[in-house]
Protein backbone atom coordinates (compact mmCIF):
# COMPACT_ATOMS: atom_id res chain seq x y z
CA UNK A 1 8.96 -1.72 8.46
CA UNK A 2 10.71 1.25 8.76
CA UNK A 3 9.36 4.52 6.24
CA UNK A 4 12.03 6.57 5.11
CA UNK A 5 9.97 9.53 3.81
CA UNK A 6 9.49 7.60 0.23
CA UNK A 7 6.30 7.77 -1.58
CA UNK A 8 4.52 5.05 -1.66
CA UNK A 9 2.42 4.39 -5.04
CA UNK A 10 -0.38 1.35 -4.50
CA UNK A 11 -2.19 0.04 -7.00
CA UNK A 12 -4.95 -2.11 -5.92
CA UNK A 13 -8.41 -2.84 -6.12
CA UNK A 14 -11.22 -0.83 -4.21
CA UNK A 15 -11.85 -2.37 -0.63
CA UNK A 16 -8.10 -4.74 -0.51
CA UNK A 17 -7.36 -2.10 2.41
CA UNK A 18 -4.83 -0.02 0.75
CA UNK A 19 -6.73 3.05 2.39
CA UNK A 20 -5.67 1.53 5.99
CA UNK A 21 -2.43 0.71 3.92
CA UNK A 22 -2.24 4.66 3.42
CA UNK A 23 -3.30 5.99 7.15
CA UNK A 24 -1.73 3.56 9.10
CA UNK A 25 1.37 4.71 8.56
CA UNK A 26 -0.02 8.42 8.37
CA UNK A 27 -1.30 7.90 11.89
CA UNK A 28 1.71 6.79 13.70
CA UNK A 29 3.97 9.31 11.97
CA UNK A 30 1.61 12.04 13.76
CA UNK A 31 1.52 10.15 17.36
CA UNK A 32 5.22 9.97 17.25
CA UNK A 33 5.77 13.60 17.08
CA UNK A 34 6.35 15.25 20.14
């Protein structure tokens, strides 16, 4: 899946992972930066 700068709105219910939805990508934006 490739992230494009876009927002990304989630609507879910508390504890279906959207937080590790949110800092997933979060993280490996940051280790990719030189």
């Amino acid at each position: 899946m490739a992230l494009k700068g876009r927002d990304l709105i989630g609507i879910a219910e508390t504890g279906s992972g959207k937080t590790l939805a949110y800092l997933l990508p979060a993280i490996v934006h940051v280790n990719a930066q030189p």
